[in-house]
C-alpha atoms as a PDB file:
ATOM      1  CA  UNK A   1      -1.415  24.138   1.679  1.00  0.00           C
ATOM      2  CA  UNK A   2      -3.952  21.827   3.825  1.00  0.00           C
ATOM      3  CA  UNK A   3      -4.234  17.800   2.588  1.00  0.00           C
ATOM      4  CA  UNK A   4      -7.718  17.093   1.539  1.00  0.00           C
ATOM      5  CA  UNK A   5      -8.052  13.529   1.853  1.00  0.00           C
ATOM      6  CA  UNK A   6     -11.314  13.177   1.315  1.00  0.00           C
ATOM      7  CA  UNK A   7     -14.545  14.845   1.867  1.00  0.00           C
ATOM      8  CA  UNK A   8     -14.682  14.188   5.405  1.00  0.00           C
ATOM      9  CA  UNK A   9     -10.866  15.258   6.090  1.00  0.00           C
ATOM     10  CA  UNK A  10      -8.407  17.692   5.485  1.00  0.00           C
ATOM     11  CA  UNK A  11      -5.084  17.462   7.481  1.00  0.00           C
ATOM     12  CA  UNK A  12      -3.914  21.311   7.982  1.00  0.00           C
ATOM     13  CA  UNK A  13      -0.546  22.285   6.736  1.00  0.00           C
ATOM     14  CA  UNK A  14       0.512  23.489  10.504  1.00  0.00           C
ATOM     15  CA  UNK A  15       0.130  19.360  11.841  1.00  0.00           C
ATOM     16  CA  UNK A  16       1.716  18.211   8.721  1.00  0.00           C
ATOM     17  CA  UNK A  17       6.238  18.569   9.189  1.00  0.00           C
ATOM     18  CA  UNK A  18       8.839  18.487   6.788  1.00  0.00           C
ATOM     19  CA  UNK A  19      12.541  17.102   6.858  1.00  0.00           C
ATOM     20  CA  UNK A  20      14.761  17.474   4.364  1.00  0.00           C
ATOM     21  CA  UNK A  21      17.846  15.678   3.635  1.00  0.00           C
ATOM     22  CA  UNK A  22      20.156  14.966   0.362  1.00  0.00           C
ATOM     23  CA  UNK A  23      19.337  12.281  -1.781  1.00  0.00           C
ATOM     24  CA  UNK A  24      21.279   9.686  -3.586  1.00  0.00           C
ATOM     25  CA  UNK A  25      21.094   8.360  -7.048  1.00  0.00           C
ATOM     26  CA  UNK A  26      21.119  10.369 -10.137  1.00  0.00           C
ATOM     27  CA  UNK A  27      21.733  13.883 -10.745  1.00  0.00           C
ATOM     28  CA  UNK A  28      24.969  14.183 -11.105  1.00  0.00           C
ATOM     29  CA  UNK A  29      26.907  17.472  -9.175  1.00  0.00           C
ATOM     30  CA  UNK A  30      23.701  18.646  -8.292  1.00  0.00           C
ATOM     31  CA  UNK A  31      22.759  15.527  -5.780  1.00  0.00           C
ATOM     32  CA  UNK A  32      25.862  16.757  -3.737  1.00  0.00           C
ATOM     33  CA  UNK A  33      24.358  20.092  -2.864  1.00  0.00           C
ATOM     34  CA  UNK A  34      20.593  20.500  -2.975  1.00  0.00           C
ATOM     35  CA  UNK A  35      18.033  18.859   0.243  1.00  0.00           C
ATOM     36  CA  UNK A  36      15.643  17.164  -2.699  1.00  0.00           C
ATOM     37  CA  UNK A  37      14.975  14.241  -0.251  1.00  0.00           C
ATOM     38  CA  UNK A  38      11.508  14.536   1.407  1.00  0.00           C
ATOM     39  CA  UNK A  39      10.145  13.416   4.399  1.00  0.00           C
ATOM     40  CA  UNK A  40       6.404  14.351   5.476  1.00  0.00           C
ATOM     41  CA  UNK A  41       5.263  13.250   9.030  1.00  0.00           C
ATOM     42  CA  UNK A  42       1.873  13.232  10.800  1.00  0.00           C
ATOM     43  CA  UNK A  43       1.157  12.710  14.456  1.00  0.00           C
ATOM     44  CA  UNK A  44      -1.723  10.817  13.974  1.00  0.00           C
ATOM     45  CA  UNK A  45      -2.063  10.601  17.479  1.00  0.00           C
ATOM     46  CA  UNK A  46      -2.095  14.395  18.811  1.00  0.00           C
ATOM     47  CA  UNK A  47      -4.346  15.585  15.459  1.00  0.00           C
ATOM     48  CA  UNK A  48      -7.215  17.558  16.111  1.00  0.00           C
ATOM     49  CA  UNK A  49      -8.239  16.877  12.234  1.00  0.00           C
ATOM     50  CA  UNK A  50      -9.889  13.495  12.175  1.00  0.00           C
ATOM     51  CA  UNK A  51     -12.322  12.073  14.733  1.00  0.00           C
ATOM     52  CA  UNK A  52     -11.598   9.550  17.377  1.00  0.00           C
ATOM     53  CA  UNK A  53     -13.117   6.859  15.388  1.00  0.00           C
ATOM     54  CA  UNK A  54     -10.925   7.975  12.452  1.00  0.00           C
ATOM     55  CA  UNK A  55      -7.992   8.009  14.325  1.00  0.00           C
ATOM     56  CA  UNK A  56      -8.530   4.361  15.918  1.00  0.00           C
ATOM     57  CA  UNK A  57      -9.143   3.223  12.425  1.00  0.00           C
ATOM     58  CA  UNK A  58      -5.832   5.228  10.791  1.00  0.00           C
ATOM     59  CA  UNK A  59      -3.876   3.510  13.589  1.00  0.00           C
ATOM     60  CA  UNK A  60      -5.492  -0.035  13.357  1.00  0.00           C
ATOM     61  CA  UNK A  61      -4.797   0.011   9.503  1.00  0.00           C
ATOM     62  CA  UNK A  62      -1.680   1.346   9.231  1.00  0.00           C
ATOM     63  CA  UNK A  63       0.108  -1.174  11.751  1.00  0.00           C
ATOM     64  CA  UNK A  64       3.878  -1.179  10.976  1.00  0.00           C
ATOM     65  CA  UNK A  65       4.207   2.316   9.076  1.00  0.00           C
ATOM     66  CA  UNK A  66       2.860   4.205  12.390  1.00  0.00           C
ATOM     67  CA  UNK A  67       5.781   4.750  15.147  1.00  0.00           C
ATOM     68  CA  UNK A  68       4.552   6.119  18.373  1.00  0.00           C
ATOM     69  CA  UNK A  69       1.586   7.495  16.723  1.00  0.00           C
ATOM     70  CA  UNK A  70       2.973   9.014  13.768  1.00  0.00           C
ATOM     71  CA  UNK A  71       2.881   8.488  10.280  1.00  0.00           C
ATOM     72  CA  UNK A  72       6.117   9.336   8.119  1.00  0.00           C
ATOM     73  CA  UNK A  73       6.528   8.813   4.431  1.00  0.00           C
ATOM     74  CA  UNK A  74       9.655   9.565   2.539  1.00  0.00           C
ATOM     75  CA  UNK A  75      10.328  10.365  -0.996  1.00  0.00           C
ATOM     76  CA  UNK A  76      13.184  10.607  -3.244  1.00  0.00           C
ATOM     77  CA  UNK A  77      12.500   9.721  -6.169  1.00  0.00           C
ATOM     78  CA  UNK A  78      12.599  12.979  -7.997  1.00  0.00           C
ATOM     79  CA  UNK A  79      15.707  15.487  -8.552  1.00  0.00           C
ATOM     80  CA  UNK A  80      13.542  18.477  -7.703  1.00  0.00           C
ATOM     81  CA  UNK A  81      12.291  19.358  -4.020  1.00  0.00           C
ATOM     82  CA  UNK A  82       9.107  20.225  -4.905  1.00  0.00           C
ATOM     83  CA  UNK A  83       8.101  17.162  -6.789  1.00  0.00           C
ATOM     84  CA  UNK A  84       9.185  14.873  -3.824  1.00  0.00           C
ATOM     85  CA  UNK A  85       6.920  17.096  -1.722  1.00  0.00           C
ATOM     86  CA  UNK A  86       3.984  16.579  -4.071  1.00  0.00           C
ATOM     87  CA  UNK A  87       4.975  12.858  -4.169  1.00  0.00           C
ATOM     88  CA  UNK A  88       4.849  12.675  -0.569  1.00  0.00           C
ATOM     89  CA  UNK A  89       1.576  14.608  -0.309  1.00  0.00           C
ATOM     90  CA  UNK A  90       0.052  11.799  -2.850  1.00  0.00           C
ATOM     91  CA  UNK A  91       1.361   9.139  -1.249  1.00  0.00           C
ATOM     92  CA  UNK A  92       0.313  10.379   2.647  1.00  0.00           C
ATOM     93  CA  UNK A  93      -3.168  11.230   0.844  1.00  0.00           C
ATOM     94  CA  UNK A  94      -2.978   7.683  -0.749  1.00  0.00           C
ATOM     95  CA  UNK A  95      -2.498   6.091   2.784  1.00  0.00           C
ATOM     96  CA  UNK A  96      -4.656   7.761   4.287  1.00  0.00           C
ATOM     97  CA  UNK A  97      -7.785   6.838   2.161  1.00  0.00           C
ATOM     98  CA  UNK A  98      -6.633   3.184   2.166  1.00  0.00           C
ATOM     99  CA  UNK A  99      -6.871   3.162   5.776  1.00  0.00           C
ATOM    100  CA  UNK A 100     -10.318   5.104   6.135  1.00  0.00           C
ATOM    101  CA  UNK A 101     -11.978   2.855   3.187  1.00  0.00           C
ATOM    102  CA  UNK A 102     -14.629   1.158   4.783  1.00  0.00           C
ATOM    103  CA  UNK A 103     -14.253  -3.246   5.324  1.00  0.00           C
ATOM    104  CA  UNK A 104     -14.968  -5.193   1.980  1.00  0.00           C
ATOM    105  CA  UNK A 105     -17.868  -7.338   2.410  1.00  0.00           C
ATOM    106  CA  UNK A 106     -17.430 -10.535   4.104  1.00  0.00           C
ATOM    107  CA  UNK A 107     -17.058 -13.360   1.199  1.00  0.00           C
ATOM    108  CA  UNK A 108     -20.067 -15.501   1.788  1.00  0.00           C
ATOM    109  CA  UNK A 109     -18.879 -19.552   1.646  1.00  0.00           C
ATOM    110  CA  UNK A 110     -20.143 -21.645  -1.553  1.00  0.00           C
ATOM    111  CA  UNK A 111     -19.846 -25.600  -2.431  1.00  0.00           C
ATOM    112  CA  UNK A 112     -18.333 -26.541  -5.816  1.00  0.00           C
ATOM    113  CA  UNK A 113     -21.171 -27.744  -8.030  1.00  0.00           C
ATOM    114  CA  UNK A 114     -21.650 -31.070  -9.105  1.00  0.00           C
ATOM    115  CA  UNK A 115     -20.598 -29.988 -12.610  1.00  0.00           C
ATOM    116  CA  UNK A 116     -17.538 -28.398 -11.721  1.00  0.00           C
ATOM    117  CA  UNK A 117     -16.581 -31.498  -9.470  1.00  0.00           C
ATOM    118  CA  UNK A 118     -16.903 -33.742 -12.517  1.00  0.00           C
ATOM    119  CA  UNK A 119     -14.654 -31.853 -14.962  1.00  0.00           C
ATOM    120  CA  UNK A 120     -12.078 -31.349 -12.415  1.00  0.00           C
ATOM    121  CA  UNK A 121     -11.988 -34.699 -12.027  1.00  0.00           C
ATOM    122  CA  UNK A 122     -12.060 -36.002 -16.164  1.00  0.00           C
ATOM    123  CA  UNK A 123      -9.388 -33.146 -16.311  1.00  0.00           C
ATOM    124  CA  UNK A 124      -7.418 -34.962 -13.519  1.00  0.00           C
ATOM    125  CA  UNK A 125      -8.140 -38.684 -15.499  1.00  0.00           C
ATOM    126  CA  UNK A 126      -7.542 -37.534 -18.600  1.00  0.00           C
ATOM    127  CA  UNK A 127      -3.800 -35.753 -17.456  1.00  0.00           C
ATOM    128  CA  UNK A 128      -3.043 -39.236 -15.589  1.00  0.00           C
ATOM    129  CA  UNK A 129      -3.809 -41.435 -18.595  1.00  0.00           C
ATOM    130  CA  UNK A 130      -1.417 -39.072 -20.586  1.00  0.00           C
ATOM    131  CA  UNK A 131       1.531 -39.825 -18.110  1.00  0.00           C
ATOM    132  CA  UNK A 132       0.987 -43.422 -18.025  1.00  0.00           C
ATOM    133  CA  UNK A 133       1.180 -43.350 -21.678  1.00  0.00           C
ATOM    134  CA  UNK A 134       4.763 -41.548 -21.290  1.00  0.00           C
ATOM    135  CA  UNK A 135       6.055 -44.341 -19.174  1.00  0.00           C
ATOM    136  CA  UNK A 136       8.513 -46.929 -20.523  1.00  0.00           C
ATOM    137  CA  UNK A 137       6.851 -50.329 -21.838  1.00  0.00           C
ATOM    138  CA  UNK A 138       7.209 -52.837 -19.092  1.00  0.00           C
ATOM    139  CA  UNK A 139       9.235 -56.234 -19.768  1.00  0.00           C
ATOM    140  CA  UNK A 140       6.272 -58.601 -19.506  1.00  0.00           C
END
């Protein structure tokens, strides 16, 4: 079962590993004996799947979640196995696109018109005069 991230990249199943452990939280009796806890790992580092331009990016992008060139995700959300395996999947694939989505554009730098300036400013007046009219009469 390969991980088609997108239409440039599919991670094959043999780079992707599994680790499974028992999870806490609910499920009563059934918590206590069955592995449903899920983590996926990819060596981001040592995959022959993505390019090196990919991988630079992957790395760049990813920043704290990466250790040593890998990328682990763990899910336990779920009582069953296999749903915390799908989960992972969708959230590895999730990561994955995030990181490969190309740069929003650059926000290009704009002046307040002269408009704008002027109501912000009545606004500002008009809350000031409504304060002072709060404030206690003075003794003279």
């Amino acid at each position: 079962m390969d991980l088609e991230v997108g239409p440039g990249l599919t991670i094959p199943e043999s780079e992707l590993q599994w680790r499974f452990s028992r999870s806490s939280g609910a499920g009563g009796q059934h918590v206590n004996t069955s592995d449903s806890r899920v983590q996926l790992t990819w060596d981001v580092a040592g995959s022959s799947a993505v390019t090196e331009a990919q991988r630079t990016r992957i790395l760049e992008r990813t920043g704290r979640r990466t250790a040593a060139g890998t990328i682990t995700v763990t899910v336990s959300a779920r009582r069953s196995q296999l749903r915390n395996r799908e989960a992972a999947l969708d959230a590895l694939r999730e990561l994955l696109r995030e990181a490969l989505a190309p740069p929003a554009p650059a926000r290009r730098a704009t002046r307040p018109t002269r408009g704008s300036q002027r109501r912000r400013l009545a606004g500002k007046q008009q809350r000031s005069a409504t304060k002072q009219q709060r404030r206690r009469p003075s003794d003279d």
